[in-house]
Protein backbone atom coordinates (compact mmCIF):
# COMPACT_ATOMS: atom_id res chain seq x y z
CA UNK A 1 45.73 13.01 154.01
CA UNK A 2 42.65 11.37 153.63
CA UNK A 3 43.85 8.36 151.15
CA UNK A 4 47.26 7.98 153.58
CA UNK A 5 45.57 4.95 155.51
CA UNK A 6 44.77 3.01 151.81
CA UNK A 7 48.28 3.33 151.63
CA UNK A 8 49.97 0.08 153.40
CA UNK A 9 46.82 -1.98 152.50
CA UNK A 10 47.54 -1.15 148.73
CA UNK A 11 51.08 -2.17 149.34
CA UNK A 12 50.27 -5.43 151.32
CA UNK A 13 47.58 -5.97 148.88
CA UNK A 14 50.69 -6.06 145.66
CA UNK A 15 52.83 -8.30 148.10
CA UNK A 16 49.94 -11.31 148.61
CA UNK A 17 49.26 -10.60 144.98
CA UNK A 18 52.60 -11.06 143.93
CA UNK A 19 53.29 -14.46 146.41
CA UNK A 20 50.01 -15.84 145.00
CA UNK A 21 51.30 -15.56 141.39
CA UNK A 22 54.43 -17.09 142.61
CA UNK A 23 52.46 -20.12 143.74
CA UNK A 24 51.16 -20.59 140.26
CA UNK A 25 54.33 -19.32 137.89
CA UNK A 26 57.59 -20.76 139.52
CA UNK A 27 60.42 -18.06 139.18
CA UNK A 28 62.69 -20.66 137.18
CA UNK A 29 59.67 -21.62 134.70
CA UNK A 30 59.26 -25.18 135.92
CA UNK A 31 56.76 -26.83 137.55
CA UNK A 32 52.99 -27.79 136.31
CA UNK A 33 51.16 -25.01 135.11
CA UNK A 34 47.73 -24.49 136.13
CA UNK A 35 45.02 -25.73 134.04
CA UNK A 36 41.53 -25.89 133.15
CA UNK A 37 38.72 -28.34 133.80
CA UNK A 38 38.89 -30.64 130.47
CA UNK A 39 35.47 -29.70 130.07
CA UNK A 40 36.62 -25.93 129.75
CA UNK A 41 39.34 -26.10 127.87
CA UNK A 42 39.75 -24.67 124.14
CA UNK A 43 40.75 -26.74 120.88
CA UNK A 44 44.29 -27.49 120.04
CA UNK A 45 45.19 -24.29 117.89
CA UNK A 46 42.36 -21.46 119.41
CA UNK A 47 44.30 -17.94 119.51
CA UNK A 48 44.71 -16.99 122.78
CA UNK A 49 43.00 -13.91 121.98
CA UNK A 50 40.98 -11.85 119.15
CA UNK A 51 42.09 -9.75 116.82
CA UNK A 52 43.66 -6.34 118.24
CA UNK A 53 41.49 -4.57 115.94
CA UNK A 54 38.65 -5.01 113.91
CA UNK A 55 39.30 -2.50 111.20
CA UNK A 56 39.97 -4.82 108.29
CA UNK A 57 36.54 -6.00 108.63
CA UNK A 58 35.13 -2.37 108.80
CA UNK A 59 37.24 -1.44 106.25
CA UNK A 60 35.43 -4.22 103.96
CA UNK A 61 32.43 -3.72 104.75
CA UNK A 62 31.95 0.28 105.58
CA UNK A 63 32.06 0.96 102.12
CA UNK A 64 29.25 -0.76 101.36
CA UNK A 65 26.60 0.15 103.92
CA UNK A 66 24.89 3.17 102.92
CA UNK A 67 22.43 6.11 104.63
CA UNK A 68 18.81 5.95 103.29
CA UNK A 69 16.72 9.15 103.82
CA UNK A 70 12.89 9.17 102.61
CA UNK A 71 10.51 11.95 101.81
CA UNK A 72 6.60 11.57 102.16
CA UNK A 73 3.47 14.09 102.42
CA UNK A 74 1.77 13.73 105.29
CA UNK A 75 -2.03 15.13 105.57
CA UNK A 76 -2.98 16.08 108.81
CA UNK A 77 -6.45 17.46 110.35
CA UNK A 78 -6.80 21.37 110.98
CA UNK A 79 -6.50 22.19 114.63
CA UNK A 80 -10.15 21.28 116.14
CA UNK A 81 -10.60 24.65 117.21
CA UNK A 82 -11.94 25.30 113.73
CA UNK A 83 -14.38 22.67 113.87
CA UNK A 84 -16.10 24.98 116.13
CA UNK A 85 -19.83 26.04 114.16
CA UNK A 86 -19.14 29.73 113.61
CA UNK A 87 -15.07 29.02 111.72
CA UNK A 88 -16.95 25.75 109.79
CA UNK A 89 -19.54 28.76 108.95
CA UNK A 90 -17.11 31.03 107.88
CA UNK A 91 -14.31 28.97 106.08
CA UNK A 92 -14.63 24.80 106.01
CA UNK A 93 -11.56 23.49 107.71
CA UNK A 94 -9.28 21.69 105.45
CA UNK A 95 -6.60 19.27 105.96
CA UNK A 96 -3.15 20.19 105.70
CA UNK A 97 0.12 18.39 104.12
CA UNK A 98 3.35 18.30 104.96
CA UNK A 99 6.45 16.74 103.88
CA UNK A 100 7.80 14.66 106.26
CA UNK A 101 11.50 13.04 106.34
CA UNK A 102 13.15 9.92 108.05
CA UNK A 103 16.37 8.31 107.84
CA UNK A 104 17.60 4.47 107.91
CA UNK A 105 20.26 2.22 106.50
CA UNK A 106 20.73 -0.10 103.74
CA UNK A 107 23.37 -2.86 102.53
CA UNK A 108 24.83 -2.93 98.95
CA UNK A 109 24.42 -6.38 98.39
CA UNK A 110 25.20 -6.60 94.20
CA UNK A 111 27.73 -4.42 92.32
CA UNK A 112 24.98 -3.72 89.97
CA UNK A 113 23.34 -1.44 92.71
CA UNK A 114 20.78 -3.50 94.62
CA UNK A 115 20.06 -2.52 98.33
CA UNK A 116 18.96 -4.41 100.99
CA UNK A 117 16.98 -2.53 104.05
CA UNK A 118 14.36 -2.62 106.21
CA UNK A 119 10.85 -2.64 105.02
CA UNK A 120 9.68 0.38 107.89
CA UNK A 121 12.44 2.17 106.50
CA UNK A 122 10.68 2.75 103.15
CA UNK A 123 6.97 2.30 103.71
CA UNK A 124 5.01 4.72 102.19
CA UNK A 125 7.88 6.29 100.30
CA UNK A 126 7.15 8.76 97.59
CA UNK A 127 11.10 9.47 97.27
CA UNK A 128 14.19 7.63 98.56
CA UNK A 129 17.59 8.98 98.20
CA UNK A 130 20.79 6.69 99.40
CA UNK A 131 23.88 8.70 100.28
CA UNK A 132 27.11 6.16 99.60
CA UNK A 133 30.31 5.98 101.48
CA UNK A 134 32.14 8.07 98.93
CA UNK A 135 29.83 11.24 99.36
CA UNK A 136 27.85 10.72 96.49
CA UNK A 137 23.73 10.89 96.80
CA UNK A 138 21.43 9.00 94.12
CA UNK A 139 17.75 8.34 94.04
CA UNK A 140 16.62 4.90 94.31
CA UNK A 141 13.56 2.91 93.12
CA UNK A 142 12.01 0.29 94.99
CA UNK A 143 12.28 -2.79 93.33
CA UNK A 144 10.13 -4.69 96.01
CA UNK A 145 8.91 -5.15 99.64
CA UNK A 146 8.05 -7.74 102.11
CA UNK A 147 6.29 -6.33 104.74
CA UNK A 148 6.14 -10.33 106.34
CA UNK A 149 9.78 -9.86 106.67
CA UNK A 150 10.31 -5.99 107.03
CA UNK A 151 12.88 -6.02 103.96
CA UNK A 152 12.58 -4.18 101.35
CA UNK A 153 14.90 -4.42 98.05
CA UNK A 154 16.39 -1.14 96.26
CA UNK A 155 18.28 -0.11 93.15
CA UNK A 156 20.81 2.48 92.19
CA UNK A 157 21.86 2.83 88.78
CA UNK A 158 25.49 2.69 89.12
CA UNK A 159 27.74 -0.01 88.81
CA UNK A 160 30.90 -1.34 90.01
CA UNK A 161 30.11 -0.61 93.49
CA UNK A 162 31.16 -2.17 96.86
CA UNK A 163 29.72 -4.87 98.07
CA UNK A 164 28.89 -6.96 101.57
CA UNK A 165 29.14 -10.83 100.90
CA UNK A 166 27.10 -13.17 102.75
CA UNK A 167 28.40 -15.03 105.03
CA UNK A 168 28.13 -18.60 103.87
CA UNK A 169 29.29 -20.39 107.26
CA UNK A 170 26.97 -20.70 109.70
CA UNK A 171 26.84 -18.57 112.94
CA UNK A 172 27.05 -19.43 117.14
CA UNK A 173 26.79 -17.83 120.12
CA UNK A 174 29.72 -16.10 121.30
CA UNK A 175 30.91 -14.84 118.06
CA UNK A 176 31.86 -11.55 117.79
CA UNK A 177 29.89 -9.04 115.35
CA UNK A 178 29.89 -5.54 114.11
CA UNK A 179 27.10 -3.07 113.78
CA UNK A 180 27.33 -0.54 110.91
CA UNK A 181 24.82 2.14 110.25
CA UNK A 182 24.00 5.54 110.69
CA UNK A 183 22.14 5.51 114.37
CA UNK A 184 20.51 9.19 114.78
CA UNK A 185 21.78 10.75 111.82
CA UNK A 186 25.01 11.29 113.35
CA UNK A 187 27.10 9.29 110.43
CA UNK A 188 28.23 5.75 109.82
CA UNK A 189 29.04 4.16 113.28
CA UNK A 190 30.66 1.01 114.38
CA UNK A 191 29.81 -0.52 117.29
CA UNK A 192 30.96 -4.23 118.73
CA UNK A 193 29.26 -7.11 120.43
CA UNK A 194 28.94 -10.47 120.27
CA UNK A 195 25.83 -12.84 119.12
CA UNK A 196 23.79 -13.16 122.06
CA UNK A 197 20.98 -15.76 120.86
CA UNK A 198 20.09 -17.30 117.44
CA UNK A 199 16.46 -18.79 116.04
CA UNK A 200 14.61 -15.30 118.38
CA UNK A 201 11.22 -16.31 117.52
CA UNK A 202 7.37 -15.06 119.29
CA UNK A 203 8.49 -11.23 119.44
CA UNK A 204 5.06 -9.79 117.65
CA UNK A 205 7.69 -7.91 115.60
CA UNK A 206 7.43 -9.42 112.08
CA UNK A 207 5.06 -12.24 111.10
CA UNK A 208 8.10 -14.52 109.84
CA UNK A 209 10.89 -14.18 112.94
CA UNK A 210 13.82 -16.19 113.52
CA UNK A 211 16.49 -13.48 114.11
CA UNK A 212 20.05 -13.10 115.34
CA UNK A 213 19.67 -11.27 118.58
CA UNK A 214 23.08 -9.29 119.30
CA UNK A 215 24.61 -6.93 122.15
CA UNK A 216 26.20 -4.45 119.59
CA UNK A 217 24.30 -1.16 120.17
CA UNK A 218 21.96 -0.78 117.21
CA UNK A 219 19.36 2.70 117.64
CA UNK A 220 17.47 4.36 115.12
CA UNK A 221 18.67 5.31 112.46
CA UNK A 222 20.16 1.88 112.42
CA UNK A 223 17.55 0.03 110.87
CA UNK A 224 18.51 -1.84 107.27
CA UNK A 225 22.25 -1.37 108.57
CA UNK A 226 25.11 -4.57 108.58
CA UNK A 227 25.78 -6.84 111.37
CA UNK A 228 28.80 -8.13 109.88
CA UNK A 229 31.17 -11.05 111.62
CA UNK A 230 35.12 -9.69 111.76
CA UNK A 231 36.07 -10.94 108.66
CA UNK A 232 33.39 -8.03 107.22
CA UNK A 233 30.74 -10.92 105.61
CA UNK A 234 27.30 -10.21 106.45
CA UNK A 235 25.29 -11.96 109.29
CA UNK A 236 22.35 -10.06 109.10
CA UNK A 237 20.22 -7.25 108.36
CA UNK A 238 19.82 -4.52 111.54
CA UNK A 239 16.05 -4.23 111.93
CA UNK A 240 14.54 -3.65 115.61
CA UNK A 241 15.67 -3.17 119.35
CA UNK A 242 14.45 -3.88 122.91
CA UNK A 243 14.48 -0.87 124.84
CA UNK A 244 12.58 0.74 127.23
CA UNK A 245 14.82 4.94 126.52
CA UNK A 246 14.55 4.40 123.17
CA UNK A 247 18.41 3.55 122.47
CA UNK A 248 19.87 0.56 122.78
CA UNK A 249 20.28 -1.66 126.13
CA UNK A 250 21.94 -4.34 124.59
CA UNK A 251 19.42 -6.07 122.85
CA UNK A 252 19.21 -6.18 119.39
CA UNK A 253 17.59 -7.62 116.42
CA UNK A 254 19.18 -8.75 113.19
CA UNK A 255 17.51 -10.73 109.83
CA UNK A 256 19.76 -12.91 109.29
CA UNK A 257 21.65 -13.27 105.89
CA UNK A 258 20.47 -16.36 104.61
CA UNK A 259 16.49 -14.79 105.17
CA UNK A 260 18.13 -11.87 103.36
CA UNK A 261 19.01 -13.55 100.28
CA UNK A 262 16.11 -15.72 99.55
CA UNK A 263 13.51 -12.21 100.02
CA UNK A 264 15.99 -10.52 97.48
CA UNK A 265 16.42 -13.32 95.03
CA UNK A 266 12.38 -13.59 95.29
CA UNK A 267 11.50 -9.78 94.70
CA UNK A 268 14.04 -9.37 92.32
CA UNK A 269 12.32 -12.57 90.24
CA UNK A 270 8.76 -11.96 90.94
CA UNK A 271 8.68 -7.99 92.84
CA UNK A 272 7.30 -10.19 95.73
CA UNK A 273 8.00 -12.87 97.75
CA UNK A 274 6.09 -16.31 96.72
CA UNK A 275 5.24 -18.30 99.96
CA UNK A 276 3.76 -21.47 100.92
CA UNK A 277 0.25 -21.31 102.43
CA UNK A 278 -1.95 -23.40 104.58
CA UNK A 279 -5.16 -21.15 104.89
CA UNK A 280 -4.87 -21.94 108.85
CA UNK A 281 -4.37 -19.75 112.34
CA UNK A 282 -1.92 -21.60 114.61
CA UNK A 283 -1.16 -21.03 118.14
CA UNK A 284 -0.37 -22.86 121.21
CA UNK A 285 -3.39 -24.28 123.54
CA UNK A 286 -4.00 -23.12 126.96
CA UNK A 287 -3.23 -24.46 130.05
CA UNK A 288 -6.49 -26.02 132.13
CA UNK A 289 -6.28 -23.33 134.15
CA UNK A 290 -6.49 -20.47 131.15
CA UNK A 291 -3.06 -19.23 131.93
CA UNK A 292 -0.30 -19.41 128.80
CA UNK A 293 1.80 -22.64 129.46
CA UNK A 294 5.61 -22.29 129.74
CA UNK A 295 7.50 -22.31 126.26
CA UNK A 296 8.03 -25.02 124.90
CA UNK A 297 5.57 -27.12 126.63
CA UNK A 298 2.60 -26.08 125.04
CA UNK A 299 1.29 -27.86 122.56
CA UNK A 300 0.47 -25.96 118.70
CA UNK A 301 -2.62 -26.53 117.61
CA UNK A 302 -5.13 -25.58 114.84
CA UNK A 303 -7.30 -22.43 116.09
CA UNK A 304 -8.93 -21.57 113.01
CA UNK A 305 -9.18 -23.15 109.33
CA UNK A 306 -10.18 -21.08 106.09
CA UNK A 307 -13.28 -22.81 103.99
CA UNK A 308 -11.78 -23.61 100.97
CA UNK A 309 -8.47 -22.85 101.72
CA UNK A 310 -5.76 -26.05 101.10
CA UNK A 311 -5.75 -26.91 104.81
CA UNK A 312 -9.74 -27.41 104.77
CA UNK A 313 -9.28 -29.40 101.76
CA UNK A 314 -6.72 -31.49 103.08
CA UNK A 315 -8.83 -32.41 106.21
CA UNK A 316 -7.29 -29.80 108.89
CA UNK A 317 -10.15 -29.14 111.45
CA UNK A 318 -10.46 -26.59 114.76
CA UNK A 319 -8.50 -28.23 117.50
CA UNK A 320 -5.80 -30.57 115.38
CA UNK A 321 -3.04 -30.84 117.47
CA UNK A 322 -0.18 -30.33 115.30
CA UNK A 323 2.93 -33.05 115.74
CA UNK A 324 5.07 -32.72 112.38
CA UNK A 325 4.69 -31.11 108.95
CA UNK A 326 6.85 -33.05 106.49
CA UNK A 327 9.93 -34.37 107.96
CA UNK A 328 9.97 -31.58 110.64
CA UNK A 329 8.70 -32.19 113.91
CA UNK A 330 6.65 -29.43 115.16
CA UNK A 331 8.25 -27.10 117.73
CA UNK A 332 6.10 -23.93 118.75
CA UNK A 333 3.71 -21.75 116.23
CA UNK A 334 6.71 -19.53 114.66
CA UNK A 335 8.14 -22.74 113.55
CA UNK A 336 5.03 -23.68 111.51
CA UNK A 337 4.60 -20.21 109.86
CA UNK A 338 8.20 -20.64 109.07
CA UNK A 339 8.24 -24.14 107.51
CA UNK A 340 5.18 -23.54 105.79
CA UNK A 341 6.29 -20.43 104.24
CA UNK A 342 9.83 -22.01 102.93
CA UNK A 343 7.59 -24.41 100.90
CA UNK A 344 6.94 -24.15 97.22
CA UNK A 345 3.24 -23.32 96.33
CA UNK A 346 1.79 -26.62 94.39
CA UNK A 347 4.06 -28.63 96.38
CA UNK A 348 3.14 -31.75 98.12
CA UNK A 349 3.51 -32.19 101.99
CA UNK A 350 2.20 -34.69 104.94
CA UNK A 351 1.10 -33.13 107.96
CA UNK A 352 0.52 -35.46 111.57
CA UNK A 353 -2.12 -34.16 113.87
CA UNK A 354 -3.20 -35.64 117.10
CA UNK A 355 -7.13 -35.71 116.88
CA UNK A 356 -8.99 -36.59 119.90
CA UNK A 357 -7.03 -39.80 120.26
CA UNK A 358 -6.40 -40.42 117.21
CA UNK A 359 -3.63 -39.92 115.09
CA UNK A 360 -3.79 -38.73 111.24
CA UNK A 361 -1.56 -38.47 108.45
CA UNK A 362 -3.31 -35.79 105.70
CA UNK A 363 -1.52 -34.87 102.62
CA UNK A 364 -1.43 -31.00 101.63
CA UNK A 365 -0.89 -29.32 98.55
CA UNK A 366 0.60 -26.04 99.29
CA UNK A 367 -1.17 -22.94 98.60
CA UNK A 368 0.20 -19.32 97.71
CA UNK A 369 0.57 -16.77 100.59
CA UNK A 370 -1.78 -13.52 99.78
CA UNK A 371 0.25 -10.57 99.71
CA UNK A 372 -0.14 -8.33 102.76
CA UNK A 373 -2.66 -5.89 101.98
CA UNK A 374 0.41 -2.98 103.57
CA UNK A 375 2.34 -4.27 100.18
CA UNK A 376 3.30 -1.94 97.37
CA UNK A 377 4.72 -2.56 94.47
């Protein structure tokens, strides 16, 4: 008897319901339907509503993401109770090895058997096995890796195998993606979300950022996995989370594809990737008061120049305020690295600083990045 008084307010509740929809949606079909604000209103032809399922896409692009799982030997110290005097007397401790195992993601991105996936999924390798859609499990080689990035480029030999095209159009905010991967070991998952943000730079994650941040639940195991749109192309390469448990809160991290593609076509030319370099530390000046300014109005200036590098030779000093490097005006510090890094070594660019109160134009010629000492070819 205790839900008998929700009773009549349920039923009332259906009868105001049901005269307020009459208000709107005349019995007889006539009358001005209500409307939204111009401002809100969707362009002549939108559906009315997505897809009722997504599994074309997943059925396009399942069959190319594959599980990754990685052997290494580990060395570790013997406990330090033998480092006591009488067991270094008796027997010298010595360090042990183990194998040790982890597991990851990757994209067939050529029929031909390459394999895009994350850098941290590989590093320090000694073997990597892929395990396709179809059951079958291969050893790969690495073909390359760019730590700068966190992608890394495999190969299987086999051929004629499925493949994830790259989506050519250009993504926004709103649209709706898939996550495919193999999050704890558990087997290939699909999860759904949408694009949450696009251009996430400043995250300390990777040195070159500019990722498509999603709400699809990506967790480990994840990593090197598809974010595809839902016509199965891929938007980006899976590589880190937010998350304070450990598994995902909503917040996720994707390379996108066009990144994706130039790393590959550069470690499949040269086994690295060739970058522009300045020989100069950027970062964004402090407020008066010491405390970091608000983003995007700080301004990004020169904290540190390399003798000899091109930068010193081109006239770059301590302090240059930074306004535009070529034709692009300067935004924040992840924007530089970026720019810089998409320009040809040996090319030619200008670069406008604000000295004092003065302003310069200095012409550059680009230098090569260094690899990162973490690379392994």
């Amino acid at each position: 008897m205790r839900f008998s008084t929700a009773l009549p307010w349920l039923a009332l509740s259906a009868v105001l319901g049901y005269m307020t929809w009459q208000e709107f949606s005349p019995a007889d079909g006539t009358g001005d339907q209500p409307s939204l604000p111009r401002e809100y209103a969707l362009p002549a032809g939108t559906p009315a509503s997505g897809p009722v399922s997504y599994a074309p896409a997943v059925a396009r692009a399942a069959p190319a993401v594959v599980n990754i799982y990685t052997t290494q030997t580990v060395r570790e110290a013997a406990n330090p109770l033998f480092e006591h005097p009488w067991f270094r007397f008796q027997a010298p401790p010595v360090p042990r090895e183990r194998s040790a195992s982890s597991l990851g993601s990757g994209v067939i991105v050529s029929a031909d058997g390459y394999i895009l996936t994350n850098d941290h999924v590989v590093a320090d390798a000694e073997r990597i096995e892929v395990a396709l859609h179809d059951g079958r499990e291969v050893p790969a080689r690495l073909i390359g890796r760019d730590p700068d990035s966190d992608l890394a480029l495999l190969r299987i030999e086999l051929d004629q195998l499925p493949v994830v095209p790259f989506k050519t159009t250009a993504n926004a905010v709103g649209d709706v993606v898939l996550a495919i991967g193999n999050p704890f070991g558990v087997g290939q998952t699909v999860t759904q979300g949408i694009i949450s943000a696009l251009g996430r730079s400043g995250l300390g994650i990777n040195t070159y950022e500019d990722f498509v941040q999603t709400d699809a639940a990506i967790n480990p195991g994840n990593s090197g996995g598809a974010l595809v749109d839902v016509q199965g192309n891929l938007v980006g390469i899976n590589t880190a989370i937010y998350s304070r448990s450990g598994g995902s809160m909503g917040i996720g991290f994707a390379i996108p594809a066009p990144v994706a593609r130039q790393v590959m076509d550069s470690l499949i030319a040269n086994g690295h990737v060739v970058r522009g370099w300045l020989g100069v530390e950027i970062s964004t000046a402090m407020q008066a008061n010491g405390e970091e300014p608000r983003t995007g109005d700080a301004p990004v200036v020169v904290a540190g120049v390399l003798p000899g590098g091109p930068g010193d030779r081109a006239g770059l000093r301590t302090g240059d305020q930074l306004l535009q490097v070529g034709d692009v005006k300067v935004d924040s510090p992840d924007q530089v690295i970026r720019h810089i890094g998409s320009l040809p070594p040996g090319s030619h660019t200008r670069i406008t600083v604000l000295r004092g109160n003065d302003t310069l134009t200095l012409k550059v010629t680009m230098g090569t990045r260094p690899k990162p000492v973490a690379a392994r070819q």
